[in-house]
C-alpha atoms as a PDB file:
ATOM      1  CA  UNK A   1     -39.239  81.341 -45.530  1.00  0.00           C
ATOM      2  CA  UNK A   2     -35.829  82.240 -43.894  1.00  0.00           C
ATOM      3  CA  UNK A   3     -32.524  79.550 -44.335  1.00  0.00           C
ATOM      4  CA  UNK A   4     -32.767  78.286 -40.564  1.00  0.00           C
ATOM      5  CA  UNK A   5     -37.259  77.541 -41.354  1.00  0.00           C
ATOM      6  CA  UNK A   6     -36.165  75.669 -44.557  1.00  0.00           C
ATOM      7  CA  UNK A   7     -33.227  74.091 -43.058  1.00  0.00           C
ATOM      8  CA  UNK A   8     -35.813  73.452 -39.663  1.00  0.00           C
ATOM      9  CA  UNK A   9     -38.433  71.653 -42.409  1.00  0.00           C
ATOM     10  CA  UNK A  10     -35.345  69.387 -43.031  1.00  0.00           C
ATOM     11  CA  UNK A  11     -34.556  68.466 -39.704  1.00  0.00           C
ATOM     12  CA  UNK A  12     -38.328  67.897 -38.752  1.00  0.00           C
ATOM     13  CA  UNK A  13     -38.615  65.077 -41.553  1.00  0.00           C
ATOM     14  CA  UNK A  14     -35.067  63.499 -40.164  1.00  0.00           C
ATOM     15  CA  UNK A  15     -37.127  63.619 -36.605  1.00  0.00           C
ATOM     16  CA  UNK A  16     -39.917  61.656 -38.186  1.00  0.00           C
ATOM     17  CA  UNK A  17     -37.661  58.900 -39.666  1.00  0.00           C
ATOM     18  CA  UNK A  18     -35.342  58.826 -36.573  1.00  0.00           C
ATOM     19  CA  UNK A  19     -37.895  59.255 -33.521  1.00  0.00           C
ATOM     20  CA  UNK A  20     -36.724  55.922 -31.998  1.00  0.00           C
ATOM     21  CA  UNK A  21     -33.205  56.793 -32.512  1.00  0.00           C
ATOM     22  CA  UNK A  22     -30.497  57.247 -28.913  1.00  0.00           C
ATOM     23  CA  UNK A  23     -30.466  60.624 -27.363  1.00  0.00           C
ATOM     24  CA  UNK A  24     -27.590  62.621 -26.211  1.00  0.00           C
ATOM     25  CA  UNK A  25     -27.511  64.433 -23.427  1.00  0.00           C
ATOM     26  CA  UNK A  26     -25.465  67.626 -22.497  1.00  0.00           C
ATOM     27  CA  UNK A  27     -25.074  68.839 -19.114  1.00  0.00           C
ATOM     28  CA  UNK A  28     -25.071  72.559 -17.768  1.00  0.00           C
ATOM     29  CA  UNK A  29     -24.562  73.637 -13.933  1.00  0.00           C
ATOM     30  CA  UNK A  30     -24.665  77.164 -13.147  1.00  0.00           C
ATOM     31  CA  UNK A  31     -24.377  79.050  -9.792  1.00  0.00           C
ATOM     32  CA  UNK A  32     -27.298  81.593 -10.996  1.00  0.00           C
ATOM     33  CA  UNK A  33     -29.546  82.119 -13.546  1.00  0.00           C
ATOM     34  CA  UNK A  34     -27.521  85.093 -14.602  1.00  0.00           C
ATOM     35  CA  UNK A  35     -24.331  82.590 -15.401  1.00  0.00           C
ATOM     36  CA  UNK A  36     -25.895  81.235 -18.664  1.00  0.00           C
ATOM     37  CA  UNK A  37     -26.014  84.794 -20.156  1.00  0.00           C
ATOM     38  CA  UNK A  38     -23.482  87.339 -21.356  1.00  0.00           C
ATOM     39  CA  UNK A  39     -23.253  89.763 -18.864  1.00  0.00           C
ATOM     40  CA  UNK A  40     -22.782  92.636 -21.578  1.00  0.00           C
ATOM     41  CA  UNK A  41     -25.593  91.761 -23.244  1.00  0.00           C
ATOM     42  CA  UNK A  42     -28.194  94.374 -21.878  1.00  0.00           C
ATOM     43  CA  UNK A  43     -31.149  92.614 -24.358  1.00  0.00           C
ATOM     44  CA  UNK A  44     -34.616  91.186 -22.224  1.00  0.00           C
ATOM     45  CA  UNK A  45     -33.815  87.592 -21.190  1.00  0.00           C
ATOM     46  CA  UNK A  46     -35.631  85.603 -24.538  1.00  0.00           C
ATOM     47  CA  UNK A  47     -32.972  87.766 -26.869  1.00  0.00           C
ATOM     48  CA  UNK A  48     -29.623  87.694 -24.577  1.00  0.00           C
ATOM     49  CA  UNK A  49     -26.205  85.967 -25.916  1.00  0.00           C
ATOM     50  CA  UNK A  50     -25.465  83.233 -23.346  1.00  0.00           C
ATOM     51  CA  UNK A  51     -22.324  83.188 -21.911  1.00  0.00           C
ATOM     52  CA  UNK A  52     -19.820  82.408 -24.027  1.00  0.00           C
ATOM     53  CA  UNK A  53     -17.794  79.758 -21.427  1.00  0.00           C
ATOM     54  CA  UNK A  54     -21.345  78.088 -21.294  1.00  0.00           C
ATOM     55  CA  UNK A  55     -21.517  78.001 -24.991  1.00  0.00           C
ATOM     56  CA  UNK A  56     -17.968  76.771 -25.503  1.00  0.00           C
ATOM     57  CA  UNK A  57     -18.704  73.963 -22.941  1.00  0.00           C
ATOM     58  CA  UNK A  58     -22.013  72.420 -24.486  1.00  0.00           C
ATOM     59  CA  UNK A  59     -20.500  72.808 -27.753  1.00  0.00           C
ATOM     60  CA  UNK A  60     -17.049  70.140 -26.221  1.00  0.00           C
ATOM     61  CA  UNK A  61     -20.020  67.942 -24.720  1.00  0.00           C
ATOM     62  CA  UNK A  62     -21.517  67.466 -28.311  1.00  0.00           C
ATOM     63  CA  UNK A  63     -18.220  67.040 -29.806  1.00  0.00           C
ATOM     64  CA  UNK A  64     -17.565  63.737 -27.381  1.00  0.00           C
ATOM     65  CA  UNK A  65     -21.361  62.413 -29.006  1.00  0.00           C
ATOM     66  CA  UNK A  66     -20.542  62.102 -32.691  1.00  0.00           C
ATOM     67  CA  UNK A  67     -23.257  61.045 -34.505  1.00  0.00           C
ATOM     68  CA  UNK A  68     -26.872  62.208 -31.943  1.00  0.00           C
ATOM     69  CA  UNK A  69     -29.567  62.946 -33.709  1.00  0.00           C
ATOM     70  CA  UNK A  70     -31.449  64.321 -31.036  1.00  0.00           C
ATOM     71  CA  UNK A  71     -30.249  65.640 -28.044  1.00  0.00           C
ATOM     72  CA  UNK A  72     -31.371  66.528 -24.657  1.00  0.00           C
ATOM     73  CA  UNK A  73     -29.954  69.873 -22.682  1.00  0.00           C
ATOM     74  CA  UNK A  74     -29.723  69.890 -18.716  1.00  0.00           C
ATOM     75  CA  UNK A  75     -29.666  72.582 -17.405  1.00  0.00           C
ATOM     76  CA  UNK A  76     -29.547  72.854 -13.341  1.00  0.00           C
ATOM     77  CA  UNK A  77     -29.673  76.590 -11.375  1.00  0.00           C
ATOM     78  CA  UNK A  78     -30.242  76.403  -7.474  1.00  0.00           C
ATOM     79  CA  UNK A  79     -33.343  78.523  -8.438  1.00  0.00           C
ATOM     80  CA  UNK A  80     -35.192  79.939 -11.608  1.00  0.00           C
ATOM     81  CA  UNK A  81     -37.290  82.747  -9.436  1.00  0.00           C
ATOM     82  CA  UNK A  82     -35.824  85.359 -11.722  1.00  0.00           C
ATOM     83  CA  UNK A  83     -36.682  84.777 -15.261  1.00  0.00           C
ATOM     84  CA  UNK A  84     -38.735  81.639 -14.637  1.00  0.00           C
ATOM     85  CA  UNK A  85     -38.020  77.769 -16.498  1.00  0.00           C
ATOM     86  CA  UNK A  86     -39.850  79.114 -19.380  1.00  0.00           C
ATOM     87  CA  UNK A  87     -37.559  82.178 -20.048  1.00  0.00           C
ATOM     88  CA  UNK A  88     -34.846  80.134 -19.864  1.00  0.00           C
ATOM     89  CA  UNK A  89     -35.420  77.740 -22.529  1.00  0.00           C
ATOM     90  CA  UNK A  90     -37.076  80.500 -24.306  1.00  0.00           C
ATOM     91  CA  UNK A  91     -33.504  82.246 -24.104  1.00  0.00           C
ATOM     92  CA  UNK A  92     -31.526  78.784 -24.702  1.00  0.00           C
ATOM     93  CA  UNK A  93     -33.456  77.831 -27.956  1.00  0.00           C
ATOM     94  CA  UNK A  94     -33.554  81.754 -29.005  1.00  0.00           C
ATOM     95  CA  UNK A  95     -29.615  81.687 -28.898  1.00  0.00           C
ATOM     96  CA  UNK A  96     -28.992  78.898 -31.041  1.00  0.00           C
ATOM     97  CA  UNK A  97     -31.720  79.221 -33.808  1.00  0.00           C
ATOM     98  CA  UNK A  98     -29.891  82.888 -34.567  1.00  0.00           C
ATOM     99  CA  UNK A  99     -26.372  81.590 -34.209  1.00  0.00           C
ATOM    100  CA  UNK A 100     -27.780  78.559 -36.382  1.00  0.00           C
ATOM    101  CA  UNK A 101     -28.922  80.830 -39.207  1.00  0.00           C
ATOM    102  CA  UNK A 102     -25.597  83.231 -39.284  1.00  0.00           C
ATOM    103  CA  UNK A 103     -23.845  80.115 -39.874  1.00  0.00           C
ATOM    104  CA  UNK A 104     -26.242  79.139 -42.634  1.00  0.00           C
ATOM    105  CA  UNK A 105     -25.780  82.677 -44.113  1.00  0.00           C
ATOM    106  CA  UNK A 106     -21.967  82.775 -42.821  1.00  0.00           C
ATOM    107  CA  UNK A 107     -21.734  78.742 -44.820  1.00  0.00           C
ATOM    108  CA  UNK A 108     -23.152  80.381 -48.069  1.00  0.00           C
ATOM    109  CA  UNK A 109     -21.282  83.373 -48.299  1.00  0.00           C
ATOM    110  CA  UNK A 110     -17.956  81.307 -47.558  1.00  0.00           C
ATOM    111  CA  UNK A 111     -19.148  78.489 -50.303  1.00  0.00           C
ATOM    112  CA  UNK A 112     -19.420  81.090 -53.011  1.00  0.00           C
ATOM    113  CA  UNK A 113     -16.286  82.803 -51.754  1.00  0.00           C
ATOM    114  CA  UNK A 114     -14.356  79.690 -52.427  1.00  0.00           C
ATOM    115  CA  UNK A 115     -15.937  78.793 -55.255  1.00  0.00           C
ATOM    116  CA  UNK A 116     -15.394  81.811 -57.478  1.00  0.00           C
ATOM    117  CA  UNK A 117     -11.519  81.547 -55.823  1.00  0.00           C
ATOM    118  CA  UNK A 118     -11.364  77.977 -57.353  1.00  0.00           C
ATOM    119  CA  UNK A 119     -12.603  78.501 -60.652  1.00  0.00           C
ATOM    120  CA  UNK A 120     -10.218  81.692 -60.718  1.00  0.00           C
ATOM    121  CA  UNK A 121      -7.612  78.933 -59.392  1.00  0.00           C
ATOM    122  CA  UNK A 122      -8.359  76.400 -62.095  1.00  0.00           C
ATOM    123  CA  UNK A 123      -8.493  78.893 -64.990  1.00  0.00           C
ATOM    124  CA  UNK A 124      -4.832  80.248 -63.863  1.00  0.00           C
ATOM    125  CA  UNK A 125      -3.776  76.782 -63.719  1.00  0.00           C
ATOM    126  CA  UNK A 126      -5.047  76.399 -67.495  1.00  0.00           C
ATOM    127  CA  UNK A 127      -2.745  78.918 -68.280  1.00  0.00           C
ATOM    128  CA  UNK A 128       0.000  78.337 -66.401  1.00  0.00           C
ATOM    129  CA  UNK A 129       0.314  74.934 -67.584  1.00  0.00           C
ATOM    130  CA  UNK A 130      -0.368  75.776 -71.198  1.00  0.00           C
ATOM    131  CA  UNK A 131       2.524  78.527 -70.914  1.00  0.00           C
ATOM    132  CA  UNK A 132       4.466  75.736 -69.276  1.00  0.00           C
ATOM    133  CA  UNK A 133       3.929  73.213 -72.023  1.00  0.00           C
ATOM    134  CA  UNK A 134       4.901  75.857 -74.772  1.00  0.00           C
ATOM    135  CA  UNK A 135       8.476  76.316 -73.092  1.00  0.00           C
ATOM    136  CA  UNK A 136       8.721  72.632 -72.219  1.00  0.00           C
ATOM    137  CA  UNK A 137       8.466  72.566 -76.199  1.00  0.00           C
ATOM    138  CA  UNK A 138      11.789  75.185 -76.743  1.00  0.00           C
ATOM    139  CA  UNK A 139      13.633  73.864 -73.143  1.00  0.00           C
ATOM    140  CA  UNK A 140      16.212  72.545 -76.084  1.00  0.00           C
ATOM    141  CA  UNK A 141      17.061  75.967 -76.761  1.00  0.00           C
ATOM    142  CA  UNK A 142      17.499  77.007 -73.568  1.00  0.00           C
ATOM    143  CA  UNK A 143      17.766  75.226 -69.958  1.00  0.00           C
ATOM    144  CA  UNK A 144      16.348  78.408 -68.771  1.00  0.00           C
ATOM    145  CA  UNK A 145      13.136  77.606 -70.762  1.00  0.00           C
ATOM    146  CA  UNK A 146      12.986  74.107 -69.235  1.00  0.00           C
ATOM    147  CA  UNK A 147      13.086  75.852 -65.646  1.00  0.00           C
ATOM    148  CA  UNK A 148      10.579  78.882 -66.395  1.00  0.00           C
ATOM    149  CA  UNK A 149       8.049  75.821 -67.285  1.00  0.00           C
ATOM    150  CA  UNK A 150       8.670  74.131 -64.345  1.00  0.00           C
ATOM    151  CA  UNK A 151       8.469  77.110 -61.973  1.00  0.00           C
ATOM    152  CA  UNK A 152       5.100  78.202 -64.062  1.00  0.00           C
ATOM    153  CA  UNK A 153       3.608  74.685 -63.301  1.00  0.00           C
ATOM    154  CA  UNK A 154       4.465  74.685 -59.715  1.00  0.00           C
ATOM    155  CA  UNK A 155       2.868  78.391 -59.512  1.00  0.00           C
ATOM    156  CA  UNK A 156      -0.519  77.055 -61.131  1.00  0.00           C
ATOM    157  CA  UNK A 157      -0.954  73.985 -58.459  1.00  0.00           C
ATOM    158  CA  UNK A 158      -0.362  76.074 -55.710  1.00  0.00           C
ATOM    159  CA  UNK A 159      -2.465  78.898 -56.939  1.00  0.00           C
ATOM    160  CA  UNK A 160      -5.541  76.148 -55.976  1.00  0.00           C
ATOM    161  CA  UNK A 161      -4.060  75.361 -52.903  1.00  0.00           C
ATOM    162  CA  UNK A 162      -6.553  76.807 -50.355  1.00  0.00           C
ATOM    163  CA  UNK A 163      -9.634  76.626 -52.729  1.00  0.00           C
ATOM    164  CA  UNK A 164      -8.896  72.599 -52.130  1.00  0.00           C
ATOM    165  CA  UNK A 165      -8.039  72.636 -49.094  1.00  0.00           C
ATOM    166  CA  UNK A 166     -11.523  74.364 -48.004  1.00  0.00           C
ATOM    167  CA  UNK A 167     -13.544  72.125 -50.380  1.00  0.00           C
ATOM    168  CA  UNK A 168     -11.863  68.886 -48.862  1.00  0.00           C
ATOM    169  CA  UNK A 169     -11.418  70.206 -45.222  1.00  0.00           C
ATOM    170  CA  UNK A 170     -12.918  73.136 -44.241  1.00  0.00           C
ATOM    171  CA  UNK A 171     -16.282  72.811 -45.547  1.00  0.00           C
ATOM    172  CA  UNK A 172     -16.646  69.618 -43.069  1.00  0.00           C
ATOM    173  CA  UNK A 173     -16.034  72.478 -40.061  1.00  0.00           C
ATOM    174  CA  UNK A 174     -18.470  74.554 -41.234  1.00  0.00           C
ATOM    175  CA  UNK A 175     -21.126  72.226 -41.872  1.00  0.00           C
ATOM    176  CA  UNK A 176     -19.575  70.434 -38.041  1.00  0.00           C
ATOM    177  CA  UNK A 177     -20.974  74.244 -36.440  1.00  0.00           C
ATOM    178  CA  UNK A 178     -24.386  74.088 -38.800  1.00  0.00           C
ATOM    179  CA  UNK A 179     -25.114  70.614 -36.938  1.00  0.00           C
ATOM    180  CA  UNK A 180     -23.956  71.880 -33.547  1.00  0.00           C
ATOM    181  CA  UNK A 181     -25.928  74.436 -33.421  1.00  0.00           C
ATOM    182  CA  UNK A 182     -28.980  73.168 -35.103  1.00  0.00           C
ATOM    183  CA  UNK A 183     -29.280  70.001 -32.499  1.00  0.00           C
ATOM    184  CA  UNK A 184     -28.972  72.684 -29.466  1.00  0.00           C
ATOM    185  CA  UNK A 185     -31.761  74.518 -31.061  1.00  0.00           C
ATOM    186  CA  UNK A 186     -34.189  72.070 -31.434  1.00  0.00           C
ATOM    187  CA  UNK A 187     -33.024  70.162 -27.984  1.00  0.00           C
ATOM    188  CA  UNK A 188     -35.110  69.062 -25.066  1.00  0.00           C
ATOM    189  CA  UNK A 189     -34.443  71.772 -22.535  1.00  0.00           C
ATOM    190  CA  UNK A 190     -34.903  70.593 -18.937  1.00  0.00           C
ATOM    191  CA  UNK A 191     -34.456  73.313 -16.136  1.00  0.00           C
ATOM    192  CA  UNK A 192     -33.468  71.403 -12.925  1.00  0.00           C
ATOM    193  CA  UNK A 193     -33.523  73.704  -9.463  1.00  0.00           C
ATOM    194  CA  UNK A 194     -32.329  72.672  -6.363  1.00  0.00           C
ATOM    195  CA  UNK A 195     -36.382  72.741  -5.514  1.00  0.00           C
ATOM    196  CA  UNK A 196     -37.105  70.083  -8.080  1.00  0.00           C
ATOM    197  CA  UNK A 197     -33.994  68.056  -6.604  1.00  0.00           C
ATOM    198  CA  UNK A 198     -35.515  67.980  -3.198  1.00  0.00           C
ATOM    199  CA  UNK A 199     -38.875  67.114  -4.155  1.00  0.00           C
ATOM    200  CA  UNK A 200     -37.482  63.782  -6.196  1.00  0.00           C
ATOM    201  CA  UNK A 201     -34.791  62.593  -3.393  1.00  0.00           C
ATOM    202  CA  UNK A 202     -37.885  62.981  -0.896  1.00  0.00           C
ATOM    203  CA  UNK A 203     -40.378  61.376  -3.140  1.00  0.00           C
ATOM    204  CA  UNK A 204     -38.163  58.377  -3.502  1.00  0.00           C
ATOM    205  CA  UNK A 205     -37.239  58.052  -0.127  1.00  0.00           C
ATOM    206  CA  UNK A 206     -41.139  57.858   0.769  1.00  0.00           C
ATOM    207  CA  UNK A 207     -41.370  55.366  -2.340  1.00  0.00           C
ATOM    208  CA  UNK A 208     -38.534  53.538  -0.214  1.00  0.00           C
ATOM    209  CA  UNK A 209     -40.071  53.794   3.249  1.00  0.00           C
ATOM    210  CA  UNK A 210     -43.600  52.541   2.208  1.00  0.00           C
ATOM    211  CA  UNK A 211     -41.959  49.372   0.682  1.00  0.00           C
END
């Protein structure tokens, strides 16, 4: 069972408990059905990138829902003759289920990074504030002993600096992307053409002309 499967389990079970919970909905018009892919990309239609300005632009409309636990994708083309509705979401659920599990795998690999960094941070710090406590101790024989213990404790504290700073800030990013990515994966997909437009304006205008 891969990270994104095990992580997928997860977010199934949350679906069960919040099934009656508000959707979000993002929005995405494109000119063609070639404007939601990368254009370098030369992979069939199910396994193509999506364009990166589309990407960057569902990922803003999340960030203005905090807090969605489900979430619906719109997507409206004037027609999907090419690849079809199916390919589509096929290629818009494809997308974000791999970039979801290189950030599980890009999460884990930058966890341990900063891990080992802080232990390595804290164990300097020991010393450095052991070494600093031993001259604080002679600093009567010497001023210069009094400053060597201050500049070794200064040294120690910063030597944890980033370590911290990822464990109290930048671990919330990371796990910020995770979500992101995850809801888009497991979203409603709609594909809206200009077809399916016409047919619901003319529907309701027959609705309105019978009553």
């Amino acid at each position: 069972m891969t990270a994104l499967e095990k992580r997928e389990r997860k977010e199934h079970l949350l679906d069960e408990l919040t099934a009656l919970a508000e959707r979000g909905v993002v929005h995405l018009r494109l000119q063609d059905e070639d404007s939601l892919f990368n254009p370098y990309d030369p992979a069939p239609a199910e396994e193509r990138d999506l364009n990166p300005d589309a990407v960057d632009y569902l990922m803003e409309q999340l960030d203005k829902q905090p807090g969605k636990l489900r979430i619906e994708a719109d997507i409206s083309v004037p027609g999907a003759e090419k690849y079809g509705a199916h390919t589509l979401c096929e290629a818009f659920k494809n997308y974000f289920a791999k970039k979801a599990e290189e950030q599980i795998l890009t999460n884990k690999r930058v966890f341990r990074k900063w891990t080992v960094n802080l232990i390595c941070g804290l164990v300097f710090l020991a010393v450095c504030l052991i070494m600093a406590h031993i001259f604080n101790m002679n600093s009567e024989r010497h001023p210069f002993f009094s400053v060597l213990g201050e500049s070794l404790s200064i040294i120690g504290w910063v030597a944890i600096w980033e370590p911290a700073t990822y464990f109290l800030y930048g671990i919330r990013g990371d796990l910020k992307t995770l979500r992101a990515y995850m809801l888009l994966h497991r979203a409603e997909v709609n594909i809206v053409t200009a077809k399916d437009l016409h047919s619901a304006v003319s529907g309701t205008e027959e609705n309105t002309a019978r009553e």
